[in-house]
PDB file of N, CA and C in Angstrom:
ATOM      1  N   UNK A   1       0.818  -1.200   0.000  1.00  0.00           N
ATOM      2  CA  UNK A   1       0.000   0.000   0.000  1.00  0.00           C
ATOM      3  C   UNK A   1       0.861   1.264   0.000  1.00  0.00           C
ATOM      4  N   UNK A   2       2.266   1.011   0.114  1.00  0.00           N
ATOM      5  CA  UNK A   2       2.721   1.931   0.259  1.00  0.00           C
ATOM      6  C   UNK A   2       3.362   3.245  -0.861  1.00  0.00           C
ATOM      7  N   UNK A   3       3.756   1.906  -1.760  1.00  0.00           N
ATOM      8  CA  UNK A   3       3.991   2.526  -3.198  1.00  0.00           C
ATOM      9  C   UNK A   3       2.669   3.275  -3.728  1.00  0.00           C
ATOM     10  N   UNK A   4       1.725   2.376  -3.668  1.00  0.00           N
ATOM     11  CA  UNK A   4       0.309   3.266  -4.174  1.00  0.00           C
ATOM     12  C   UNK A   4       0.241   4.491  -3.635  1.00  0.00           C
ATOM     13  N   UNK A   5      -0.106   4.617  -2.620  1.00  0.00           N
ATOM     14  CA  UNK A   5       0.003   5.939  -1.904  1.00  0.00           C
ATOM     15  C   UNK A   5       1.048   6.680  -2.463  1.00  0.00           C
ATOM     16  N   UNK A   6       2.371   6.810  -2.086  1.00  0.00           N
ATOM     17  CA  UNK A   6       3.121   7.668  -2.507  1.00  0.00           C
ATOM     18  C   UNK A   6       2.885   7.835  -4.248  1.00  0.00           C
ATOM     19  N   UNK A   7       2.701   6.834  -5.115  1.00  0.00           N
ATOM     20  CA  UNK A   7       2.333   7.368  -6.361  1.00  0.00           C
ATOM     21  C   UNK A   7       0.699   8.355  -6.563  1.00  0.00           C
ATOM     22  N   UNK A   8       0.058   7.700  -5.983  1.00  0.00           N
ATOM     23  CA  UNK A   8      -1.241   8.194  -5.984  1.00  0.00           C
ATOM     24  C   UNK A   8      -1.216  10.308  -5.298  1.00  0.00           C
ATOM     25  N   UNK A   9       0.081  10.094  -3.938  1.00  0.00           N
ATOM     26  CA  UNK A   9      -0.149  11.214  -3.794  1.00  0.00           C
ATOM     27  C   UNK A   9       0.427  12.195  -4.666  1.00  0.00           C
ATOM     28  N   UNK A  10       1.881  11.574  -5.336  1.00  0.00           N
ATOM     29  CA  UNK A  10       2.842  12.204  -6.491  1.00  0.00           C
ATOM     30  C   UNK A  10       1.658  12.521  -7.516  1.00  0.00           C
ATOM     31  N   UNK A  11       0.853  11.838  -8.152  1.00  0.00           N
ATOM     32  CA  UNK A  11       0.223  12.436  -9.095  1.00  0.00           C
ATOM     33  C   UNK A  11      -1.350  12.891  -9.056  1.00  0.00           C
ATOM     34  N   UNK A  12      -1.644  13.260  -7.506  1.00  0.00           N
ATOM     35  CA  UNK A  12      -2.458  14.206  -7.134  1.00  0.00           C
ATOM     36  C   UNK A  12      -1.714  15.675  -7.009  1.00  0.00           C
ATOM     37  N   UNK A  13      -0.538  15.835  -6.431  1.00  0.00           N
ATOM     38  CA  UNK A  13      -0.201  16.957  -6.657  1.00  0.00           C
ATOM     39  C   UNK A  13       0.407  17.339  -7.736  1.00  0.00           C
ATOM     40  N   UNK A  14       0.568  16.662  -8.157  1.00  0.00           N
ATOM     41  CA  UNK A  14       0.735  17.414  -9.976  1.00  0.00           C
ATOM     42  C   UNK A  14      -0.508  18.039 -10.654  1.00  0.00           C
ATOM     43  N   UNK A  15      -1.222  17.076 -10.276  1.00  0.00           N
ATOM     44  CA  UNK A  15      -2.274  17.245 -11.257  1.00  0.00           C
ATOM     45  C   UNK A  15      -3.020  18.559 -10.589  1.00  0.00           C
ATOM     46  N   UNK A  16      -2.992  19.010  -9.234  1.00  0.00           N
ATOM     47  CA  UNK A  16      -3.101  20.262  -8.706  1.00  0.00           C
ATOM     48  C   UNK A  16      -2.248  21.328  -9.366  1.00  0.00           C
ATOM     49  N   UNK A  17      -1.340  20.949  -9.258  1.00  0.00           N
ATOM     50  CA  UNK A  17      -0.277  21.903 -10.204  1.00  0.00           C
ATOM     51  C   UNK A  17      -0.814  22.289 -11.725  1.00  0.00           C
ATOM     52  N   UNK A  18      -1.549  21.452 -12.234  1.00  0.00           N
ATOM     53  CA  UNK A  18      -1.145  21.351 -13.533  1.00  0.00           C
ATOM     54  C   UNK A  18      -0.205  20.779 -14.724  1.00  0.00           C
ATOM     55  N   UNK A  19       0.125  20.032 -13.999  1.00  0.00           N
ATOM     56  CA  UNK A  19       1.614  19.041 -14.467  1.00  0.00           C
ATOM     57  C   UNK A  19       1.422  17.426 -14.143  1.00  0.00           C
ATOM     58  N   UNK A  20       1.984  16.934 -14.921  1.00  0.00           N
ATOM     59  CA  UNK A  20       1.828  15.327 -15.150  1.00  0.00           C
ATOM     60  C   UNK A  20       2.853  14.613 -13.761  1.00  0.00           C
ATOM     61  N   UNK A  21       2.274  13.895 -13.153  1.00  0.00           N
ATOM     62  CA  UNK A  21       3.353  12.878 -12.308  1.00  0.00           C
ATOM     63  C   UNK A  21       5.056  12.086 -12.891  1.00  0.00           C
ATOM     64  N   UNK A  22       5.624  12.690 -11.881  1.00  0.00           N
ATOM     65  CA  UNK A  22       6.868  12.195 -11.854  1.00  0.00           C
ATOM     66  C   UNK A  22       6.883  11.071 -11.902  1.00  0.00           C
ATOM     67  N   UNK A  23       6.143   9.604 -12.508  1.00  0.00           N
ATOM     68  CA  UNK A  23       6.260   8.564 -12.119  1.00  0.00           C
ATOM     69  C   UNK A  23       7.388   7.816 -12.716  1.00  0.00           C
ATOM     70  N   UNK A  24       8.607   7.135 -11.632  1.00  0.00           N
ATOM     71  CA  UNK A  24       9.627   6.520 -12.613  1.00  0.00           C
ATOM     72  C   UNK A  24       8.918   5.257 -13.547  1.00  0.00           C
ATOM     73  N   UNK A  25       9.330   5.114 -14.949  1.00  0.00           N
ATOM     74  CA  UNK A  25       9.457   4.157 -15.623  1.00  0.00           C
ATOM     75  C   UNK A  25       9.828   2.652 -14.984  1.00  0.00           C
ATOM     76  N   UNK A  26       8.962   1.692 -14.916  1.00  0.00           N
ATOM     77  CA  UNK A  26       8.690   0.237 -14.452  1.00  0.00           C
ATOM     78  C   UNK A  26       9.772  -0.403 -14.908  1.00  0.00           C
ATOM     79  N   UNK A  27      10.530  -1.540 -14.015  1.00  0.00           N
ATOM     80  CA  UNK A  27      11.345  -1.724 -14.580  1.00  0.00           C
ATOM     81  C   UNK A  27      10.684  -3.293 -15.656  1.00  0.00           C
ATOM     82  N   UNK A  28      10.173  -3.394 -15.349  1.00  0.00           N
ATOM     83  CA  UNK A  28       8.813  -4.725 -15.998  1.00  0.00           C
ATOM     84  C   UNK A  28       7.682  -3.990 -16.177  1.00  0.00           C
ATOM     85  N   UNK A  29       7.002  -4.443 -17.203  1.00  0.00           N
ATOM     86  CA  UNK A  29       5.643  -4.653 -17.942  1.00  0.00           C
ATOM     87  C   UNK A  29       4.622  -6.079 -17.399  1.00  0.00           C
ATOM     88  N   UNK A  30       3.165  -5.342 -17.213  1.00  0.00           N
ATOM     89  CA  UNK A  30       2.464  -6.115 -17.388  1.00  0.00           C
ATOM     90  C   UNK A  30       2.898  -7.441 -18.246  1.00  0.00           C
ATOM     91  N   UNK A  31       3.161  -6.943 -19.082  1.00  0.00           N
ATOM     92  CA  UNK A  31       3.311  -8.386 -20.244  1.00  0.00           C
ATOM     93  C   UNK A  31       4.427  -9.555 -19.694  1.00  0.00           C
ATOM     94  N   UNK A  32       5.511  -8.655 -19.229  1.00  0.00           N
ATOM     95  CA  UNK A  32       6.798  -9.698 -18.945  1.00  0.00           C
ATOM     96  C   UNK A  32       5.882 -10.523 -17.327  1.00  0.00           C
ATOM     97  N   UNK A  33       5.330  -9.871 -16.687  1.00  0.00           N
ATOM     98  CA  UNK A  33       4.880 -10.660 -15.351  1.00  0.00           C
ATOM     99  C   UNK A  33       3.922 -11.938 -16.026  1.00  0.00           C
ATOM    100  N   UNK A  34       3.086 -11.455 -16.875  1.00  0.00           N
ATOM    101  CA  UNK A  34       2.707 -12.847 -17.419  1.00  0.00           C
ATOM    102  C   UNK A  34       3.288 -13.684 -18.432  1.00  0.00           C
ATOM    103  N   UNK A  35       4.312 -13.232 -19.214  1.00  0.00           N
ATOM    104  CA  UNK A  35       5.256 -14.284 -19.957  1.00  0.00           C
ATOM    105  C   UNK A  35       5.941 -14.900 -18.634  1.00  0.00           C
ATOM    106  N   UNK A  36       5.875 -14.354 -17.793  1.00  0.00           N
ATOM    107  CA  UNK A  36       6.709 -15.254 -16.223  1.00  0.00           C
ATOM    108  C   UNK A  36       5.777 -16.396 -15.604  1.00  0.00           C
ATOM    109  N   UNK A  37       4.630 -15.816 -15.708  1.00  0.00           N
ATOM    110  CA  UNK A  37       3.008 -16.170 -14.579  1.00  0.00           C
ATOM    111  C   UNK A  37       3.355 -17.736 -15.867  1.00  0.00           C
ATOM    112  N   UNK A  38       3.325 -17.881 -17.137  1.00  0.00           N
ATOM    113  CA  UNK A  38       3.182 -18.837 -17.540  1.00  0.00           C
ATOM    114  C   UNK A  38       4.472 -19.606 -18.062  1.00  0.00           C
ATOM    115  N   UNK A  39       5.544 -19.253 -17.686  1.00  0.00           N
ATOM    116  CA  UNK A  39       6.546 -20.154 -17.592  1.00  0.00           C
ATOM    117  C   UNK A  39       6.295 -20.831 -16.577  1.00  0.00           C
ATOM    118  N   UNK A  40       6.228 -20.012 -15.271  1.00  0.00           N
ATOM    119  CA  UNK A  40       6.148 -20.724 -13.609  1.00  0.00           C
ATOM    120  C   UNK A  40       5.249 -21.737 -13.466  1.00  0.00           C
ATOM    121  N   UNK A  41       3.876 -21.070 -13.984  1.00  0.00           N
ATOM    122  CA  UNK A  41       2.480 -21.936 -13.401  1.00  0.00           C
ATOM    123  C   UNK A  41       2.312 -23.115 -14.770  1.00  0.00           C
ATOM    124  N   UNK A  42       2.341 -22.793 -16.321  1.00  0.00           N
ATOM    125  CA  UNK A  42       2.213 -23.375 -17.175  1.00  0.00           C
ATOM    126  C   UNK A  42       1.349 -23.142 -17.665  1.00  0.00           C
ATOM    127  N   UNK A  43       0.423 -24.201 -18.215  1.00  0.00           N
ATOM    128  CA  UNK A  43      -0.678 -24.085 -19.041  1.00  0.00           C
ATOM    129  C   UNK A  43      -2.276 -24.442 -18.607  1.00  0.00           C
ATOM    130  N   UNK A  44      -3.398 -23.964 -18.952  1.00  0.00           N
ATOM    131  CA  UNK A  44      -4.398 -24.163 -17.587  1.00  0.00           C
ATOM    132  C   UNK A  44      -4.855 -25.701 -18.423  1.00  0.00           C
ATOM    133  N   UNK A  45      -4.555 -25.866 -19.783  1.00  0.00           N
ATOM    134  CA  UNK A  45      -4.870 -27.050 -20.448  1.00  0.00           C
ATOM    135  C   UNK A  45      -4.366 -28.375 -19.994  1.00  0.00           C
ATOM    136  N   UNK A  46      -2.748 -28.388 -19.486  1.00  0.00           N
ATOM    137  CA  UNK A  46      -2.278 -29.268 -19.287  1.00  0.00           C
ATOM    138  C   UNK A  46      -2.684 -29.576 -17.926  1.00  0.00           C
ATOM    139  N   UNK A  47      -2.913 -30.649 -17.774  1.00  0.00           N
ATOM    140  CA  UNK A  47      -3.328 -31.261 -16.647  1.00  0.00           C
ATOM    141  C   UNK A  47      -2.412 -31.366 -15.759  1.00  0.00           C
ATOM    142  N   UNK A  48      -1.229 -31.372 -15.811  1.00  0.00           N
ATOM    143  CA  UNK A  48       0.007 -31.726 -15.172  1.00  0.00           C
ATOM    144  C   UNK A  48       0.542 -30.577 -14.356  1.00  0.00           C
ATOM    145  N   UNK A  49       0.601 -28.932 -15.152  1.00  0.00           N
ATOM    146  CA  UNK A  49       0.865 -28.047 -14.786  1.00  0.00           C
ATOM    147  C   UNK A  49       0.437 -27.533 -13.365  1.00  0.00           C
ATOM    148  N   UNK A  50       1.424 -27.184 -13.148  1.00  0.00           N
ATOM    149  CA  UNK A  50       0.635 -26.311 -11.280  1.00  0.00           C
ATOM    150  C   UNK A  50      -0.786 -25.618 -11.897  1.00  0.00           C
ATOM    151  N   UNK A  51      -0.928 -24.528 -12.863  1.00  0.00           N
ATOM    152  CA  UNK A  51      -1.949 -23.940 -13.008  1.00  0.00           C
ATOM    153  C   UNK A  51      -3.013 -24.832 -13.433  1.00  0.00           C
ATOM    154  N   UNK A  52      -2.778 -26.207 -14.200  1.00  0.00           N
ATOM    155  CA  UNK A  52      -3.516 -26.944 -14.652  1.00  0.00           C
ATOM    156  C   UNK A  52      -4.343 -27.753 -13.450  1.00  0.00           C
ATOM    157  N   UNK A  53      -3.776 -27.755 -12.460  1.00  0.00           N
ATOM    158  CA  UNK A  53      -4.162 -28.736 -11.148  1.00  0.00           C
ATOM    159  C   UNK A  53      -4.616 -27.736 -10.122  1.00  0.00           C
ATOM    160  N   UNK A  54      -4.198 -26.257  -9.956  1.00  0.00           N
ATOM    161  CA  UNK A  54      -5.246 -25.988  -9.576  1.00  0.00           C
ATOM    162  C   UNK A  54      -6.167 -25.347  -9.771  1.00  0.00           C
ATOM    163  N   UNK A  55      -6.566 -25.239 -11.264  1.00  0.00           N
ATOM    164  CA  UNK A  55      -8.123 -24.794 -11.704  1.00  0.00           C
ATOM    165  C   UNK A  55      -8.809 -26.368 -11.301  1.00  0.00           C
ATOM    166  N   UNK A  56      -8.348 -27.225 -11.561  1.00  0.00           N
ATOM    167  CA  UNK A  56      -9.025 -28.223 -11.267  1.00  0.00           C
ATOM    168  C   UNK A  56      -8.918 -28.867 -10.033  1.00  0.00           C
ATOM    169  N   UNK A  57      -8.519 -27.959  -8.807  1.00  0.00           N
ATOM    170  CA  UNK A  57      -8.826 -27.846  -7.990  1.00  0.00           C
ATOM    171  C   UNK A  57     -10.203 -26.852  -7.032  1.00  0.00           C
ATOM    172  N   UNK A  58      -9.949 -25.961  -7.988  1.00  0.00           N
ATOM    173  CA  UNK A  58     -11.366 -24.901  -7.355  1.00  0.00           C
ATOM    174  C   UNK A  58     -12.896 -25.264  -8.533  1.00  0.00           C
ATOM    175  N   UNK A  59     -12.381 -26.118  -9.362  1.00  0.00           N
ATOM    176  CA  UNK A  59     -13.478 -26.392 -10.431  1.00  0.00           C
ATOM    177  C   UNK A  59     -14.462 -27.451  -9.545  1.00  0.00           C
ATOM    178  N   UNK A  60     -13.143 -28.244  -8.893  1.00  0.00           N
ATOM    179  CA  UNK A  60     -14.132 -29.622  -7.996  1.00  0.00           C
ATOM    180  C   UNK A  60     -14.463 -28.683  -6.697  1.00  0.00           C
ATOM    181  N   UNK A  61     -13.943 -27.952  -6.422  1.00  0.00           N
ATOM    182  CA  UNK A  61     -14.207 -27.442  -4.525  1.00  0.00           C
ATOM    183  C   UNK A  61     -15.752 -26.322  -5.168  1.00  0.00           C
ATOM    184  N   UNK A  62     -15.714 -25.942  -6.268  1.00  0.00           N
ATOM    185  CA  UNK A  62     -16.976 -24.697  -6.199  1.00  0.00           C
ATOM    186  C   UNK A  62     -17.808 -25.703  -7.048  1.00  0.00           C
ATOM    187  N   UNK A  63     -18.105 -26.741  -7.357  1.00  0.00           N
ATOM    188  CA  UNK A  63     -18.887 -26.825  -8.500  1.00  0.00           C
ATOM    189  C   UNK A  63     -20.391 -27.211  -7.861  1.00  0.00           C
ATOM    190  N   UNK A  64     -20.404 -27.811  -6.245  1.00  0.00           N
ATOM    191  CA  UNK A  64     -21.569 -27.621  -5.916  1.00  0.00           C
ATOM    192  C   UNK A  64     -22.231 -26.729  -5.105  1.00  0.00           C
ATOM    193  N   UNK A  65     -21.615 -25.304  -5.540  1.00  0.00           N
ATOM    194  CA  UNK A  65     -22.176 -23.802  -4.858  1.00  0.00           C
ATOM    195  C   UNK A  65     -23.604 -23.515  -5.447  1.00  0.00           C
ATOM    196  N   UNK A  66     -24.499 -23.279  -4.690  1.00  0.00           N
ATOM    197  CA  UNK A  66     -25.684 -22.809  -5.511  1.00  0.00           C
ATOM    198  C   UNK A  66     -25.564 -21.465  -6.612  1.00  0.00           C
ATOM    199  N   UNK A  67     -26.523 -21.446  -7.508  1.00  0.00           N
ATOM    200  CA  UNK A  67     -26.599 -20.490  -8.431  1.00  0.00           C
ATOM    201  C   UNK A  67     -26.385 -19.432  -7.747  1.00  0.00           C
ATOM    202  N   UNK A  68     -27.798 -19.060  -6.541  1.00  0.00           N
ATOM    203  CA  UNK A  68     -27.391 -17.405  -5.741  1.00  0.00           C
ATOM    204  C   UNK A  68     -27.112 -18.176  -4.465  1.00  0.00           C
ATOM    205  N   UNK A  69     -27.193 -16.930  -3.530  1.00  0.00           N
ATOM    206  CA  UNK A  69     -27.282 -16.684  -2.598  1.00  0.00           C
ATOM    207  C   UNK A  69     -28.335 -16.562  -1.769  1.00  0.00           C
ATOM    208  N   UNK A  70     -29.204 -17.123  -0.883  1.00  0.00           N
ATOM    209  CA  UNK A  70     -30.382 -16.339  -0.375  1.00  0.00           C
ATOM    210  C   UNK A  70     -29.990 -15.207   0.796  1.00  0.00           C
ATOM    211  N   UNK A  71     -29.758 -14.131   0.471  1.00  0.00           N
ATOM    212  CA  UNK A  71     -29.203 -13.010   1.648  1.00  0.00           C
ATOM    213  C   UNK A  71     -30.217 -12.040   1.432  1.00  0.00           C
ATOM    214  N   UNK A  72     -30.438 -11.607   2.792  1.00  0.00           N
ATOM    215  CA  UNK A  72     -31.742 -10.550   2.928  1.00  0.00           C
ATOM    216  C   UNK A  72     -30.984  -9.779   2.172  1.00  0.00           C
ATOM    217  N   UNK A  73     -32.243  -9.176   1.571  1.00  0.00           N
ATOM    218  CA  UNK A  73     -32.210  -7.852   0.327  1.00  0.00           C
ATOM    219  C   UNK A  73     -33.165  -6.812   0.433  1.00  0.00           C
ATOM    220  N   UNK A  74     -33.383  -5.457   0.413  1.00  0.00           N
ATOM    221  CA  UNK A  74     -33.851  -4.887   1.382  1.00  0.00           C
ATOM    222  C   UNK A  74     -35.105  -4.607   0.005  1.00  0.00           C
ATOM    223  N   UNK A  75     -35.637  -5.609  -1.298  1.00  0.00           N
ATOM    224  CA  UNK A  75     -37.160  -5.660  -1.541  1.00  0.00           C
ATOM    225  C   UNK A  75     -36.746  -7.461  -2.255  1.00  0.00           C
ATOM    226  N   UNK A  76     -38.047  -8.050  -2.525  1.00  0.00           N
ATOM    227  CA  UNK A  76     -37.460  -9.640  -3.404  1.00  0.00           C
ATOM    228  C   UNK A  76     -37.035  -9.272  -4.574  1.00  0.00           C
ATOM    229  N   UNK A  77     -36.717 -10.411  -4.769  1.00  0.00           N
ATOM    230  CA  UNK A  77     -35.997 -10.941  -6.003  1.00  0.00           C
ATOM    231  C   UNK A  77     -36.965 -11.192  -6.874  1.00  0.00           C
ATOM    232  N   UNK A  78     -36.647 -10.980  -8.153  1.00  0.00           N
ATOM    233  CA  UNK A  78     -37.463 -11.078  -9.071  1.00  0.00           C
ATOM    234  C   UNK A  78     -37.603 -12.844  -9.140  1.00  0.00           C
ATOM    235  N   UNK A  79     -38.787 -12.806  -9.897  1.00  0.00           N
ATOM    236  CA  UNK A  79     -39.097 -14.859 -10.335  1.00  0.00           C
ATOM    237  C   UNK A  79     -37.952 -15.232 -10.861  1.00  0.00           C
ATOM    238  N   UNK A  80     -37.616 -14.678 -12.300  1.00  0.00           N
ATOM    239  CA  UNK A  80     -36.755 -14.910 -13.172  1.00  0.00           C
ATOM    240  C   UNK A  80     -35.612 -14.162 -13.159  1.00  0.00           C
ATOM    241  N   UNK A  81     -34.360 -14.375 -13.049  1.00  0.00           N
ATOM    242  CA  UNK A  81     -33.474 -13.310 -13.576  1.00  0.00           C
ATOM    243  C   UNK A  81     -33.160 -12.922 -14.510  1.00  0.00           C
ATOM    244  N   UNK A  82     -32.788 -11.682 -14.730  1.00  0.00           N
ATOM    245  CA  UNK A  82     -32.526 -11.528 -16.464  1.00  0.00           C
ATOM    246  C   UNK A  82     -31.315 -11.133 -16.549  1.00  0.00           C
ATOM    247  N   UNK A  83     -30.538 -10.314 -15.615  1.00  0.00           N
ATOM    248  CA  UNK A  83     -29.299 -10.067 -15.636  1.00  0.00           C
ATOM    249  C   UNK A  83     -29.013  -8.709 -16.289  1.00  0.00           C
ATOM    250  N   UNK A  84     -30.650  -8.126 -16.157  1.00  0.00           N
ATOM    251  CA  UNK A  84     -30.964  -6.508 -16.695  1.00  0.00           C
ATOM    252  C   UNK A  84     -30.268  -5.711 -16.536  1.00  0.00           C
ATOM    253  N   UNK A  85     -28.981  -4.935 -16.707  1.00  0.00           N
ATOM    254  CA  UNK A  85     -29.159  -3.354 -15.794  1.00  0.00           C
ATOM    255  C   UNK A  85     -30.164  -2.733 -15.765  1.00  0.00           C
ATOM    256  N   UNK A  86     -29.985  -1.507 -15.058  1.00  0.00           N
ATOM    257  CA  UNK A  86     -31.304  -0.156 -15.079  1.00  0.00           C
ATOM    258  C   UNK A  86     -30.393   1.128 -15.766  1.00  0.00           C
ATOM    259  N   UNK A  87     -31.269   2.314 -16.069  1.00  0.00           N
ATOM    260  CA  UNK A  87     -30.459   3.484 -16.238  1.00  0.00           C
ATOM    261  C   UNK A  87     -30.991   4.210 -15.276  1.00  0.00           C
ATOM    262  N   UNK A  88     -30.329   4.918 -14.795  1.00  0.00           N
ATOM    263  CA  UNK A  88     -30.498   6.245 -13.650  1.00  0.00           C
ATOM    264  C   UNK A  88     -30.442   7.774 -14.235  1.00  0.00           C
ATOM    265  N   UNK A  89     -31.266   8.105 -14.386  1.00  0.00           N
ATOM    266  CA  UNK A  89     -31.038   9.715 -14.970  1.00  0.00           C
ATOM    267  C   UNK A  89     -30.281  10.751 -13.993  1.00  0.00           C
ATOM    268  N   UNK A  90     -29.235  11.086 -14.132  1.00  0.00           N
ATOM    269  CA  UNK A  90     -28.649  12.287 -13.393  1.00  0.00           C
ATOM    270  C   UNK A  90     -28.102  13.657 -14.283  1.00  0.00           C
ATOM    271  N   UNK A  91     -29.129  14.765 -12.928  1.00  0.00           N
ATOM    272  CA  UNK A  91     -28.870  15.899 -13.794  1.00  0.00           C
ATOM    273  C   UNK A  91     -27.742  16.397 -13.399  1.00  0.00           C
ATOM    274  N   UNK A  92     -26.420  17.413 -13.962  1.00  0.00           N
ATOM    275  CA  UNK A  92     -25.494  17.623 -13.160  1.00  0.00           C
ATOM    276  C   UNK A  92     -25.458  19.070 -13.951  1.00  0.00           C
ATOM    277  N   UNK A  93     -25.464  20.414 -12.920  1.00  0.00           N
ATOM    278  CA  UNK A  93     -25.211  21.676 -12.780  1.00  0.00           C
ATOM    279  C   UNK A  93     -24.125  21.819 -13.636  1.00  0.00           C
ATOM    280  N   UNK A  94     -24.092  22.893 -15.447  1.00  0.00           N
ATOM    281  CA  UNK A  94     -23.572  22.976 -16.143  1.00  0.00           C
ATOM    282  C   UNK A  94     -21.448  23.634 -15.462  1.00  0.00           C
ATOM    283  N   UNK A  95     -22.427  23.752 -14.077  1.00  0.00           N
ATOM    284  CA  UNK A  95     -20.531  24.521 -13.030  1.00  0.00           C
ATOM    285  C   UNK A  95     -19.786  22.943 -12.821  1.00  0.00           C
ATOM    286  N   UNK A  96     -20.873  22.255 -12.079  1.00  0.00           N
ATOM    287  CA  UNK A  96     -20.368  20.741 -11.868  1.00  0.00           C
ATOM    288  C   UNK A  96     -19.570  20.318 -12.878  1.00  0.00           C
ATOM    289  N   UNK A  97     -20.333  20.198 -14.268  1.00  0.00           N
ATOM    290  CA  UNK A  97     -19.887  18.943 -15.405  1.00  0.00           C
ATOM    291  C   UNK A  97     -18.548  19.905 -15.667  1.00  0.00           C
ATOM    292  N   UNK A  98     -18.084  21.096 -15.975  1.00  0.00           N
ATOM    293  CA  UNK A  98     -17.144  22.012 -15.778  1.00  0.00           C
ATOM    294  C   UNK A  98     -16.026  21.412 -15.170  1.00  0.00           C
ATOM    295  N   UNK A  99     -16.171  21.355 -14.035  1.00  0.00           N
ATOM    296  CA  UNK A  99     -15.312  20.962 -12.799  1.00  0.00           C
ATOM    297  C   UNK A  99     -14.792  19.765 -13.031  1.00  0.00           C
ATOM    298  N   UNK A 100     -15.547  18.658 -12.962  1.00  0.00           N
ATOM    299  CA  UNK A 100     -15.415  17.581 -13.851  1.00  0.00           C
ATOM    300  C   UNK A 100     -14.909  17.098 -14.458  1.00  0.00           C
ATOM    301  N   UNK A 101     -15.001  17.731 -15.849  1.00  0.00           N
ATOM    302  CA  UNK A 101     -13.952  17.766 -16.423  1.00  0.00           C
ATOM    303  C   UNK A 101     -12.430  18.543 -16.615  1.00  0.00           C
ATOM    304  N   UNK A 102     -12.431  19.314 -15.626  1.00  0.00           N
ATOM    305  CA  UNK A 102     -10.984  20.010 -15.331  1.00  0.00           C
ATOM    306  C   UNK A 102     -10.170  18.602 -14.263  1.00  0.00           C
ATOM    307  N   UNK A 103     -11.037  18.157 -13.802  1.00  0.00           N
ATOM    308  CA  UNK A 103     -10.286  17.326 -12.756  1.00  0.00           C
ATOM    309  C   UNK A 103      -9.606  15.980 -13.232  1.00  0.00           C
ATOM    310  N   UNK A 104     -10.985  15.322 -14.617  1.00  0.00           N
ATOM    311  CA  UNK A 104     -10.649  14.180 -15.297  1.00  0.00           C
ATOM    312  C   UNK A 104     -10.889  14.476 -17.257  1.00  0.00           C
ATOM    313  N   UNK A 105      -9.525  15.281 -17.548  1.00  0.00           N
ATOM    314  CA  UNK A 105     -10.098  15.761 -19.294  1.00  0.00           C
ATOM    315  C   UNK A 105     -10.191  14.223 -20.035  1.00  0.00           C
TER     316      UNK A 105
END
């Protein structure tokens, strides 16, 4: 948590400033951690592989979890699910959307 923070606060005060974060250059990429993740673990196909044994380990430990959950919900559940979203209309003060976008262009 600690790196986050100090980056997170480095490029809050820039961005107060007006200026982009000092952030040093990584010495790895996303990409190289998973050309690593699948040398180490292997393949999820091969059965043999660490990664292969344990998807097929949480495949046998979850496979007799029920569909939901029954947890109080503060109205019911519909009969059917549909897996709907909703839309929410929000109005936002032409100063707000302004602001807004000064904070995130």
């Amino acid at each position: 948590m600690v790196p986050l923070a100090r980056d997170l606060g480095q490029a809050y005060a820039a961005r107060l400033r007006g200026d982009t974060a000092p952030l040093p250059v990584l010495p790895i990429q996303y990409a190289d951690y998973t050309l690593w993740q699948q040398q180490t673990l292997g393949d999820e196909s091969d059965p043999q592989s660490s990664l292969g044994r344990q998807l097929a380990y949480w495949k046998q430990t979850l496979e007799a979890l029920p569909e939901q959950l029954d947890l109080p919900t503060d109205r019911p559940r519909p009969a059917m699910t549909t897996y709907r979203g909703r839309r929410v209309a929000l109005q936002l003060s032409p100063e707000l959307h302004g602001r807004l976008l000064s904070l995130a262009p």
